[in-house]
Protein backbone atom coordinates (compact mmCIF):
# COMPACT_ATOMS: atom_id res chain seq x y z
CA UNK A 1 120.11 86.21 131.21
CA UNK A 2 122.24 82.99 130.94
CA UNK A 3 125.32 83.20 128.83
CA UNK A 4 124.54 81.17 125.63
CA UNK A 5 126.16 78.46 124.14
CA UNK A 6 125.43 78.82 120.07
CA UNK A 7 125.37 76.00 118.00
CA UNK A 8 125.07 75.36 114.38
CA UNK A 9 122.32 73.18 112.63
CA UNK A 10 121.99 72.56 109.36
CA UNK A 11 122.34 75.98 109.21
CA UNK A 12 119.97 77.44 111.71
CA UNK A 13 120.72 79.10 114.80
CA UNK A 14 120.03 77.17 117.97
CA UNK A 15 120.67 78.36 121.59
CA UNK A 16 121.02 75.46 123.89
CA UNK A 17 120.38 77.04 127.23
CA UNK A 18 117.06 79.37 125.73
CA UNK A 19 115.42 77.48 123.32
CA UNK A 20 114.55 78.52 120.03
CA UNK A 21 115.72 82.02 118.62
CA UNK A 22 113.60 85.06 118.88
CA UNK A 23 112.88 87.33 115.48
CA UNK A 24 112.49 90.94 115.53
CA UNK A 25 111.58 92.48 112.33
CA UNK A 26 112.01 95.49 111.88
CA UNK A 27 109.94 97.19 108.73
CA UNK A 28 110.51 100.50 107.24
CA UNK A 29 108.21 102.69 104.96
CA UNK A 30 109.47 104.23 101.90
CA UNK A 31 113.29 104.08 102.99
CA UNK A 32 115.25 103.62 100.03
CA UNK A 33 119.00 103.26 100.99
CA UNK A 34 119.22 106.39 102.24
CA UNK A 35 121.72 105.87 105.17
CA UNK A 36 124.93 106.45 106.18
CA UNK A 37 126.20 102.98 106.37
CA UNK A 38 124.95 102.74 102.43
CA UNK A 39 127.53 105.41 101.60
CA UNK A 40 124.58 108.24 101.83
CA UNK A 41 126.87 111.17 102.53
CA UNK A 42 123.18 113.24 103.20
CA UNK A 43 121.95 110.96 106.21
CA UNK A 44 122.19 111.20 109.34
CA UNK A 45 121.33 107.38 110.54
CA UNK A 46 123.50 106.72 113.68
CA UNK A 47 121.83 104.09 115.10
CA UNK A 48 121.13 101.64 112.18
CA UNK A 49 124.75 102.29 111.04
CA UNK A 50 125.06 100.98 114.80
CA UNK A 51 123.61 97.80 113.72
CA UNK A 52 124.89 97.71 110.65
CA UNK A 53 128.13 97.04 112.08
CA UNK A 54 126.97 94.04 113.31
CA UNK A 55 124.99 92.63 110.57
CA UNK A 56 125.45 91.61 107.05
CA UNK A 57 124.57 94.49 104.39
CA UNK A 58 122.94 93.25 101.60
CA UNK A 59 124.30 95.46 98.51
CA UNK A 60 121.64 94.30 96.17
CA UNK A 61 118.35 94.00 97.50
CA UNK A 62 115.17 94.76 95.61
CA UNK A 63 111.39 94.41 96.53
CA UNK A 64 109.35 92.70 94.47
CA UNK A 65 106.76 95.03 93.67
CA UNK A 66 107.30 98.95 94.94
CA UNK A 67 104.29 99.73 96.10
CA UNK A 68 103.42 99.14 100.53
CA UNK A 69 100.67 97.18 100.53
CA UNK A 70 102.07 94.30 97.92
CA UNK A 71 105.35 94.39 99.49
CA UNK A 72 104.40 93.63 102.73
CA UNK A 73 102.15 90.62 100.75
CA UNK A 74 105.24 89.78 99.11
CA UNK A 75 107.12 89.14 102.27
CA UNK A 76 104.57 87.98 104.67
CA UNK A 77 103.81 85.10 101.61
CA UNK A 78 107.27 84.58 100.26
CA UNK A 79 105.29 84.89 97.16
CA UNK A 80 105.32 87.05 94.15
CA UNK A 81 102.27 89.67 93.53
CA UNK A 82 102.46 87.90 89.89
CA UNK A 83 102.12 84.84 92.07
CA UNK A 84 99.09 85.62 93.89
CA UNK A 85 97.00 88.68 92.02
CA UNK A 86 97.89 90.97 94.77
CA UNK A 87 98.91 93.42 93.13
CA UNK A 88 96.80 96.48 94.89
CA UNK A 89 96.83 97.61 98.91
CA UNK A 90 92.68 97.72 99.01
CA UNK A 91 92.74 93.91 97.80
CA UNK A 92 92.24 91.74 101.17
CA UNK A 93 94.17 89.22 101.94
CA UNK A 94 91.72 86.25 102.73
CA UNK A 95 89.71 87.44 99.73
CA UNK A 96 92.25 86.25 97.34
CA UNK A 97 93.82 83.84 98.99
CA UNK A 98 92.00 82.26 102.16
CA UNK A 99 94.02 79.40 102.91
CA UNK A 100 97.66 80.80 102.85
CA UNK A 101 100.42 80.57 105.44
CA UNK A 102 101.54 83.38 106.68
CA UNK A 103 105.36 83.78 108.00
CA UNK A 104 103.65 84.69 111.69
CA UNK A 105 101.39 81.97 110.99
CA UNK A 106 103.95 79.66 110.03
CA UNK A 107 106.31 80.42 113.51
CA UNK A 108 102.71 80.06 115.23
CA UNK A 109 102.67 76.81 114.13
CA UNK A 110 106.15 75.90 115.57
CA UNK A 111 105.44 77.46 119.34
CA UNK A 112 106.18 81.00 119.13
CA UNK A 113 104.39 83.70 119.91
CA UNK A 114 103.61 86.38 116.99
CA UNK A 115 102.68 90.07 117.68
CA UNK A 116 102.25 93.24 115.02
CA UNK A 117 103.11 96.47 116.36
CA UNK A 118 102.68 99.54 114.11
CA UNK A 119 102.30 99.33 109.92
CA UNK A 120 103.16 95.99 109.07
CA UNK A 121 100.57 94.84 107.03
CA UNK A 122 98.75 97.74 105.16
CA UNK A 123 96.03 98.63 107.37
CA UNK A 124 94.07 101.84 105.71
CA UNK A 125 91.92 102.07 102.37
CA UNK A 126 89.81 99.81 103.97
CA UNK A 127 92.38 96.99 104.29
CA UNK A 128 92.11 95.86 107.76
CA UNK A 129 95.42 93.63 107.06
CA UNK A 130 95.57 90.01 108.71
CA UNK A 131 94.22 89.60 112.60
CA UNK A 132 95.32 85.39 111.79
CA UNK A 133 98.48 86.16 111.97
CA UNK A 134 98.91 86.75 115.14
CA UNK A 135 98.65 85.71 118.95
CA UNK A 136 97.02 88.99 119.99
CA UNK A 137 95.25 91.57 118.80
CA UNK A 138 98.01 94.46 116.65
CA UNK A 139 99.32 97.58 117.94
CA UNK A 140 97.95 100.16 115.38
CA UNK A 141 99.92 103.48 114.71
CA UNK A 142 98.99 105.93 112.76
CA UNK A 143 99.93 107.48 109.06
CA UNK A 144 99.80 110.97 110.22
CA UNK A 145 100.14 112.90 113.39
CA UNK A 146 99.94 116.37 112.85
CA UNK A 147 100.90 118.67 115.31
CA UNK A 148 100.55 122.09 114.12
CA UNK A 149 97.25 123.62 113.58
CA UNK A 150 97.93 124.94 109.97
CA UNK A 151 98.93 121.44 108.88
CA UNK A 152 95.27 120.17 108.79
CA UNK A 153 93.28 123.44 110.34
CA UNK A 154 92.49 120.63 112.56
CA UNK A 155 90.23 118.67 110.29
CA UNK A 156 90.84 115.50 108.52
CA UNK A 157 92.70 115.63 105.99
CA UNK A 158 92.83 113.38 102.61
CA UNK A 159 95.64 111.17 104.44
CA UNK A 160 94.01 110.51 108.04
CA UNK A 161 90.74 110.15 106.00
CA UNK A 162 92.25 106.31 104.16
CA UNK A 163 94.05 105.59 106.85
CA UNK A 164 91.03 105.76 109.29
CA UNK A 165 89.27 103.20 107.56
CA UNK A 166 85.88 104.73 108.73
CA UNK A 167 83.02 104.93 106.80
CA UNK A 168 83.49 108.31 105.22
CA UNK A 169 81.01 111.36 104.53
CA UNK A 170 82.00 111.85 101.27
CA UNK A 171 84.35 111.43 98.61
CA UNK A 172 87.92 111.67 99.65
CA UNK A 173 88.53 114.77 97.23
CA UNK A 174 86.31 116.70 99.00
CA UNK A 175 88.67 115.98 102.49
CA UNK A 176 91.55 119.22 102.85
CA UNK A 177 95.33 118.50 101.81
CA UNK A 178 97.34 117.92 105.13
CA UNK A 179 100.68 119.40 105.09
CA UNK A 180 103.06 117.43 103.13
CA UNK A 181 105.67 118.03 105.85
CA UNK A 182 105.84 119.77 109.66
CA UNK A 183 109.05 120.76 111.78
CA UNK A 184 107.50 121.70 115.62
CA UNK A 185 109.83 122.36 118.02
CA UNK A 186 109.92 121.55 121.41
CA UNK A 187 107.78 117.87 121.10
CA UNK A 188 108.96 114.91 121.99
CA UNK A 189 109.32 111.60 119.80
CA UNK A 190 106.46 110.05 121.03
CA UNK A 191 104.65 113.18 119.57
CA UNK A 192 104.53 110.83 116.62
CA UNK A 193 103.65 107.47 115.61
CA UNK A 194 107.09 106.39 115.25
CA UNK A 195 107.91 107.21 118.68
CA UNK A 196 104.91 105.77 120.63
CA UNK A 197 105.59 102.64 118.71
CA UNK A 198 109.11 102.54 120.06
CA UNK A 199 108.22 102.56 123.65
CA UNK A 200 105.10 99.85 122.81
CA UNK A 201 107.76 97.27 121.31
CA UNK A 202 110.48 98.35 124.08
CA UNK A 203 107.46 97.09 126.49
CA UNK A 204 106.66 94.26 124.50
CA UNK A 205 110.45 92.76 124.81
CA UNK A 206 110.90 93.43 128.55
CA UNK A 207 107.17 91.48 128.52
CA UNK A 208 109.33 89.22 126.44
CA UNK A 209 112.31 88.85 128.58
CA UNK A 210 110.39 87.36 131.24
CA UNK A 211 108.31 85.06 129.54
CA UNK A 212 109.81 82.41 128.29
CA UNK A 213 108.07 81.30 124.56
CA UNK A 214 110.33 82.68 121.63
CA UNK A 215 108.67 85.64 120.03
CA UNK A 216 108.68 86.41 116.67
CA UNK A 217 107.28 90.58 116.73
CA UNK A 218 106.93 92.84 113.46
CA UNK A 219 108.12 96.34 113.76
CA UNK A 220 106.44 98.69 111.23
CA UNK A 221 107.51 102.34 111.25
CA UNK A 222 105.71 104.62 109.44
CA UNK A 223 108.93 107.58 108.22
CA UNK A 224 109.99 108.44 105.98
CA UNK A 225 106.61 107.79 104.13
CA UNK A 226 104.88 111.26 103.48
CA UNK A 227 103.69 113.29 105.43
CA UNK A 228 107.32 114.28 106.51
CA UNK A 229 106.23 115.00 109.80
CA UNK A 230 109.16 114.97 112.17
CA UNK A 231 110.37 117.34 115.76
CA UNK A 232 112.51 120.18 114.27
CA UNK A 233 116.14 118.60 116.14
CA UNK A 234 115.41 115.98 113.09
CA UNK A 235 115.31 118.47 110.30
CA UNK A 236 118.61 120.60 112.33
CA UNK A 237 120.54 118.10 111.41
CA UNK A 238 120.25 118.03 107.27
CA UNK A 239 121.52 121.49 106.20
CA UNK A 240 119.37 122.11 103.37
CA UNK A 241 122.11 123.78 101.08
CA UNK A 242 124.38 120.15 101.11
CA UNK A 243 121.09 117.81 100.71
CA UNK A 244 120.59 115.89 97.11
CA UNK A 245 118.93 116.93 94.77
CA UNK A 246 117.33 114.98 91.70
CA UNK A 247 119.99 114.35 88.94
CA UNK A 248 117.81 113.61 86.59
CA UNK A 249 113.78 114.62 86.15
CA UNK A 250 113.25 113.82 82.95
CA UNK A 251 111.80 109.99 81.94
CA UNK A 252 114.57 108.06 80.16
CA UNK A 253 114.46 108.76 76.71
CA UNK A 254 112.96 106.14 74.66
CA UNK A 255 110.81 105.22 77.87
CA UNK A 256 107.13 104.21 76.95
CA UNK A 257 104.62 106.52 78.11
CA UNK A 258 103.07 105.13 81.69
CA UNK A 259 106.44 103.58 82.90
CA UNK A 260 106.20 105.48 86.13
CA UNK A 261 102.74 106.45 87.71
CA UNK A 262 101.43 110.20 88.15
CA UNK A 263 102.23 112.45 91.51
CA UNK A 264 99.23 111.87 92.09
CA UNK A 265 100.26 110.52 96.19
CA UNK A 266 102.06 113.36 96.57
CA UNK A 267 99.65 116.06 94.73
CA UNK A 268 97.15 115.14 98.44
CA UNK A 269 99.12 117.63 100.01
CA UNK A 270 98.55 121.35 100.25
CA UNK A 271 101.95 122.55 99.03
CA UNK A 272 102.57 120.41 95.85
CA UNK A 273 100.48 121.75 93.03
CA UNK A 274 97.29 119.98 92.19
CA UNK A 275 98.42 118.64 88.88
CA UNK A 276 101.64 117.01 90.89
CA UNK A 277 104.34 118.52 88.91
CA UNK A 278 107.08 120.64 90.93
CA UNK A 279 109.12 122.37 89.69
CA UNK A 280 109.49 125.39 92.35
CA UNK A 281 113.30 124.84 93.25
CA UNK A 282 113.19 125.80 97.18
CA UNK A 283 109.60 123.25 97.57
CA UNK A 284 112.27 120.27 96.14
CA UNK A 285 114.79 121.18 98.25
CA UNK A 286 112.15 121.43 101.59
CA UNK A 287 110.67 118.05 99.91
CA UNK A 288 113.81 115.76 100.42
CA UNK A 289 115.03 117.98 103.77
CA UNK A 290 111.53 116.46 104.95
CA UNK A 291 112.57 112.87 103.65
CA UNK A 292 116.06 112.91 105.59
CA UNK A 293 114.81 114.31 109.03
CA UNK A 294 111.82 111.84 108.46
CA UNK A 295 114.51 109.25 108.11
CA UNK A 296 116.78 110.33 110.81
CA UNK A 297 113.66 110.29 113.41
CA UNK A 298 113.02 106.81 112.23
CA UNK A 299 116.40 106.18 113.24
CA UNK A 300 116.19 107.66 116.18
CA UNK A 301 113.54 105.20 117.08
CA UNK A 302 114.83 101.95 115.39
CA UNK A 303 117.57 103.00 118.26
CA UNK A 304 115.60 102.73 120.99
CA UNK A 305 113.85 99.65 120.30
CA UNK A 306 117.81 97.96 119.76
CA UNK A 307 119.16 99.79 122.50
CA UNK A 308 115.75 97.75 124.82
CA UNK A 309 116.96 94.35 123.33
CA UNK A 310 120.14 94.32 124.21
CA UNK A 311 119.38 95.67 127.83
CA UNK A 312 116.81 92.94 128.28
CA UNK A 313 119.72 90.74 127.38
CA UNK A 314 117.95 89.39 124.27
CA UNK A 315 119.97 90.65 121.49
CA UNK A 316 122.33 87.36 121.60
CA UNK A 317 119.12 84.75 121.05
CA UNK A 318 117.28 86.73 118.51
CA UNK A 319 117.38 87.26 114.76
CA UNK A 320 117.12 90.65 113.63
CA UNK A 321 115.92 92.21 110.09
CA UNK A 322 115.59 95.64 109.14
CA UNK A 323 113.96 95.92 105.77
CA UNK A 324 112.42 98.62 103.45
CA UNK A 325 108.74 97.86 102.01
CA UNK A 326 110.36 100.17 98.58
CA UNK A 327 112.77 102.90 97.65
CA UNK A 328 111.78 106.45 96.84
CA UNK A 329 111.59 108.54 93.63
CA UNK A 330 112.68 112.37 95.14
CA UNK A 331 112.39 114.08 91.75
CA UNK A 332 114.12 111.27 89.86
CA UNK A 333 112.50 110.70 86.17
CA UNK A 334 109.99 113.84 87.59
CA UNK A 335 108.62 111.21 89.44
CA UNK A 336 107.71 112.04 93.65
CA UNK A 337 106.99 108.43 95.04
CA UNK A 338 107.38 104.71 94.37
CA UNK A 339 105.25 102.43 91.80
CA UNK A 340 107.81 101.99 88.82
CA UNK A 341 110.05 99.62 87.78
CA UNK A 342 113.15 102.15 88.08
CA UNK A 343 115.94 101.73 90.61
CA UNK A 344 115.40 104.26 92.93
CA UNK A 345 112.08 102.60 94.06
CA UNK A 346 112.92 99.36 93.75
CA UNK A 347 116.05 99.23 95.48
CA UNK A 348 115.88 98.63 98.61
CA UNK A 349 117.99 98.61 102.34
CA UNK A 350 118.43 94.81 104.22
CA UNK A 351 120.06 94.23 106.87
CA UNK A 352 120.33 90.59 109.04
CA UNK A 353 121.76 89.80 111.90
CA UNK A 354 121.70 86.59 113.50
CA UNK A 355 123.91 85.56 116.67
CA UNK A 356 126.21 82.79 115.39
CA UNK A 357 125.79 83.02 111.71
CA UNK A 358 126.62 86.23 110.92
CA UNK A 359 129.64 88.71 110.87
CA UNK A 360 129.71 91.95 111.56
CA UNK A 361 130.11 94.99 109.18
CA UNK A 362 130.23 91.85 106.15
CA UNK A 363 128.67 92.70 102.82
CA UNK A 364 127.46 90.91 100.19
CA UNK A 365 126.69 91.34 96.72
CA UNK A 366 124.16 88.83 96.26
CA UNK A 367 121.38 89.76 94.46
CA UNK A 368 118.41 89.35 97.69
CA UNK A 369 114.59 89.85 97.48
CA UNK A 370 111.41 90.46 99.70
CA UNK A 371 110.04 87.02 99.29
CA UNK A 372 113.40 85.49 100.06
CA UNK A 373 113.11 86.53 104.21
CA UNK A 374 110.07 83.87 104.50
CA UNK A 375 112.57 80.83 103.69
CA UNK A 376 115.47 82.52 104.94
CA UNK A 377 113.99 83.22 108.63
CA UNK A 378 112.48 79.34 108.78
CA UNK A 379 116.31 78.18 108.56
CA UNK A 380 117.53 80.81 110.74
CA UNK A 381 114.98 79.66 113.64
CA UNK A 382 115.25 75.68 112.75
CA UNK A 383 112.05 75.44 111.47
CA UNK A 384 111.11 72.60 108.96
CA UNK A 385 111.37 74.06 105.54
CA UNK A 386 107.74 75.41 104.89
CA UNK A 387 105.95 73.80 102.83
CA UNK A 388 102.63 76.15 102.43
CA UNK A 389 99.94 76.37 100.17
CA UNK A 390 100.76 79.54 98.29
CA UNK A 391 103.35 79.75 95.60
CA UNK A 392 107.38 80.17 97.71
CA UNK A 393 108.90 82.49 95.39
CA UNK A 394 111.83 83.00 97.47
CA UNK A 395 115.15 81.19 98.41
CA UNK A 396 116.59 81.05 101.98
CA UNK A 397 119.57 83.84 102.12
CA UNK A 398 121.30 81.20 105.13
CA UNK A 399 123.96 80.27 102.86
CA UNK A 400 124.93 83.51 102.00
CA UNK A 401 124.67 84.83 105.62
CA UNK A 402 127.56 82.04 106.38
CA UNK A 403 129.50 83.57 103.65
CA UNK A 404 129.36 86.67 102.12
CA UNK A 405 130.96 85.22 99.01
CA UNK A 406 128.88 82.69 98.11
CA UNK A 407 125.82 82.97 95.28
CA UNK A 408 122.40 81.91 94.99
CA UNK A 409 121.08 83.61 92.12
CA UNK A 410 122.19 86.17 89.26
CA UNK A 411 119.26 88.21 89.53
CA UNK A 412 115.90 89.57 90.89
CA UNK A 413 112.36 89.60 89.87
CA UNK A 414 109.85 92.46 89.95
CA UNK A 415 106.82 93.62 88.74
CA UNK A 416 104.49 97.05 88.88
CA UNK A 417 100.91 97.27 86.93
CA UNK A 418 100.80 100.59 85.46
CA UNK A 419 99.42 101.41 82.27
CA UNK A 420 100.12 98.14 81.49
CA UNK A 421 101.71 95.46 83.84
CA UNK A 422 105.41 95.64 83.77
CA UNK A 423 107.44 92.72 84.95
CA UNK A 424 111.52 93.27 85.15
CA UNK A 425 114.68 90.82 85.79
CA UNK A 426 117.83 92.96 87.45
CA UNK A 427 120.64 91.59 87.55
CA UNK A 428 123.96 93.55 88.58
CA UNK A 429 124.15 95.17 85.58
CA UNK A 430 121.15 95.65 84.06
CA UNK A 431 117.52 95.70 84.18
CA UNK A 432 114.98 94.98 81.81
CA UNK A 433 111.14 95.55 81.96
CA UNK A 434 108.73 93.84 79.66
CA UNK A 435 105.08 95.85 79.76
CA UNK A 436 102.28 93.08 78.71
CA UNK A 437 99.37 92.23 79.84
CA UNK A 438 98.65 88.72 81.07
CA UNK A 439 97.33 86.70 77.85
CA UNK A 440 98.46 89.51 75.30
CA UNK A 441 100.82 88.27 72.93
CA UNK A 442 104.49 88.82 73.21
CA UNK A 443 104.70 90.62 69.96
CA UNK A 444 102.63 93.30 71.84
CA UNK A 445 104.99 93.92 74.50
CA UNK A 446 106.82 97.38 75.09
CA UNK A 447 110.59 96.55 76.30
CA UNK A 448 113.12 98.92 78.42
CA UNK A 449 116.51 97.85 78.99
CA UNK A 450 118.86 99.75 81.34
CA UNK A 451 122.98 99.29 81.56
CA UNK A 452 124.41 100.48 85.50
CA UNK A 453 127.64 100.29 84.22
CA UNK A 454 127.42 102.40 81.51
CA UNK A 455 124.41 104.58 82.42
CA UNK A 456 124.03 104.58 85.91
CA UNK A 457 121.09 107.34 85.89
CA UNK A 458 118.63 105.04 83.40
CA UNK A 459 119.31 108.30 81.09
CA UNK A 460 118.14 106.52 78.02
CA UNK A 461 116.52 102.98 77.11
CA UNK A 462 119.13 100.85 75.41
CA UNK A 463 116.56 98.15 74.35
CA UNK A 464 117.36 98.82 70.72
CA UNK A 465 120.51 98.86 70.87
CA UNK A 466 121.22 95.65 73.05
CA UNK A 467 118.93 93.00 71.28
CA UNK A 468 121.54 90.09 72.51
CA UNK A 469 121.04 91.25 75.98
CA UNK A 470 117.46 91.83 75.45
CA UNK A 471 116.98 88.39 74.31
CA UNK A 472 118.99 86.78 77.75
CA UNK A 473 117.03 88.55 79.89
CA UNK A 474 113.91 87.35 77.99
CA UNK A 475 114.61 84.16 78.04
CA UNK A 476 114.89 84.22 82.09
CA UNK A 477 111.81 86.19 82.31
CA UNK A 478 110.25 83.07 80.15
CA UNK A 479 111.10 80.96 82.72
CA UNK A 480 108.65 82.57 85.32
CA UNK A 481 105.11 81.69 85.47
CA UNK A 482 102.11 83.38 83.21
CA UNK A 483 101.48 86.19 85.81
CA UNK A 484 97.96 86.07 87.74
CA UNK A 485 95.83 89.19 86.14
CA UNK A 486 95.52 92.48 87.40
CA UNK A 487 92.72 93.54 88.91
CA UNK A 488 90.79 96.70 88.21
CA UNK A 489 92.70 99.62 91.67
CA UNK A 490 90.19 101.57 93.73
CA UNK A 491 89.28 105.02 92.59
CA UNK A 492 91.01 106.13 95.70
């Protein structure tokens, strides 16, 4: 490939001798920041501390709603699930909102080609994600592979059963509990989802390389999301006695009942008891040695598909993201999963590199969301700023990307519907959650406020004893719109 000459406009990148700039997206499942290059002393994540060192870290980065389904909403929209009403992963897209823009459909528009390879919109519980979106028909993966015999007695399992979308037999309790978790040995990575999709997109680029129309392709690995199926070399290299364990598992006290959801994702698997509380010491500790190796095989594979750019000599015309649909709950609070407002499954890994703009191994502090990579990736490529028919909830990172110092906003804005719907501001110290119902009055609303400096562990709800920073946070949460309301989740 030609050497390029990079240029600055207005902020975007622009390669004179190739045209616009690719975009390779890179989506992860579950990963909260649970690599090496986020100070995790526990992973093992060679390869995207690889890239790390030649992207910008984002520090602070939060999804707006932890849950897959409306995350991936949330970023393919730029919108908030308070924004739009989609707050559930069985809630279609062109259902609820059958004129909107998505970011594919947006670079579509400007002469790029758009391709989905693996889980990048939730496809499963019926949700068949968005065909529009892109220029041919989507590489589907799969949820879970298993391997072993005993894992599923080789029958469908509860898992395989959502995921299939096929028109099922009977109801999904009736289906077996899959193994929440499977070391084979000898198998290679293409045994597994993960590692099938790696050679797919590695084929796609050197289809890529000589073509000629920019691409823009989602990458959607499927690890570390349960089932923590991963080849044993994976799981050799945690050593089980050194992992993490949870610090805390009780909820915060002075928490409202229904501030994080039940185990019940994790109670669909045959070890975890059927109520979903744990509390067997050695299943914990096999629980997050699963969630590690399932992270380093990711790794492994987010490797490969790098290690193909840059040997198709793309890597110096293409923008690269690797982002994390939500963070992970292993034990914290009690609490095995994501949906709640809590750090540990809100906060979330980002990483951007883009040839020209950004420096390696830089860091920033600024406070970054999900819907913020729709506006950001329009000014990276040179697009017109998009002006769409949904709500753009985000801001374009560009100017931070140019400097690491620089600052946008003090703070980030999520929401979860639980028991009630909860709807938080976090800023760098603290967090606070507001649980009301759209149209219920304020004087109604349950509060939780939560100091990082001082209590790093959300150990206890300082609500009560903070009014004055109750009230500022408040007052920015006033300034969002009335959220859209929630409608009624599938049984499933």
């Amino acid at each position: 490939m030609k050497t390029l000459l990079v240029l600055f406009l207005g902020g975007a990148l622009a390669a004179s001798s190739a045209g616009k700039p690719n975009v390779l997206l890179l989506m992860v499942n579950d990963l909260k920041p649970a690599l090496a290059c986020y100070a995790d002393p526990a992973a093992s994540t060679p390869k995207i501390d690889a890239f790390a060192a030649t992207a910008m870290r984002f520090e602070f980065a939060y999804c707006n709603q932890a849950a897959n389904g409306p995350s991936r909403y949330n970023l393919m929209l730029g919108s908030h699930s308070t924004s739009t009403g989609l707050y559930h992963r069985e809630q279609k897209l062109r259902e609820v909102m059958p004129g909107a823009i998505t970011l594919p459909q947006y670079f579509s528009k400007h002469g790029y080609t758009t391709e989905s390879l693996g889980m990048v919109f939730h496809v499963g519980h019926g949700n068949e994600g968005d065909p529009d979106s892109w220029s041919v028909p989507p590489f589907r993966g799969r949820m879970a592979d298993y391997i072993l015999p005993a894992s599923n007695n080789r029958r469908m399992s509860r898992i395989e059963a959502l995921y299939s979308n096929l028109k099922l037999p009977k109801p999904i309790e009736e289906f077996g509990r899959g193994a929440a978790w499977e070391a084979p040995e000898g198998v290679s990575d293409p045994a597994y989802a993960d590692g099938r999709l790696a050679k797919a997109v590695s084929d796609r680029l050197e289809a890529a390389a000589e073509g000629g129309e920019p691409f823009f392709i989602a990458c959607g690995f499927v690890r570390p999301h349960l089932p923590f199926n991963a080849p044993k070399r994976y799981w050799d290299r945690h050593d089980p006695g050194e992992l993490p364990g949870p610090r805390i598992e009780e909820p915060p006290a002075g928490a409202p009942a229904g501030a994080v959801r039940p185990n019940d994702e994790i109670a669909s698997y045959k070890e975890i008891p059927e109520d979903g509380v744990i509390e067997d010491e050695e299943l914990k500790r096999q629980l997050v040695h699963g969630y590690y190796a399932s992270a380093s095989y990711m790794d492994a594979q987010v490797g490969k598909v790098l290690a193909e750019l840059e040997q198709r000599g793309l890597d110096d015309n293409t923008i690269v993201v690797l982002w994390s649909d939500n963070g992970y709950h292993l034990g914290d609070h009690g609490f095995w999963g994501k949906y709640s407002n809590y750090e540990e499954a809100n906060r979330i890994p980002l990483l951007i590199r883009a040839p020209g703009v950004t420096k390696g191994s830089s860091t920033t502090r600024q406070i970054a969301q999900t819907v913020d990579l729709f506006p950001t990736l329009c000014e990276l490529a040179g697009l017109p700023t998009p002006k769409v028919p949904q709500p753009l909830d985000g801001v374009s990172l560009v100017p931070v990307l140019k400097d690491q110092d620089k600052r946008l906003r003090d703070h980030a804005y999520h929401a979860q519907p639980l028991d009630r719907l909860g709807r938080a501001i976090r800023t760098e110290r603290y967090r606070l959650v507001e649980w009301r119902n759209p149209g219920e009055d304020e004087e109604s609303a349950v509060v939780e406020l939560y100091d990082y400096e001082e209590d790093p562990l959300e150990t206890r709800n300082l609500a009560e004893d903070k009014p004055d920073v109750v009230k500022e946070l408040k007052a920015i949460l006033a300034k969002y719109p009335e959220p859209k309301p929630v409608p009624a989740a599938s049984a499933e």
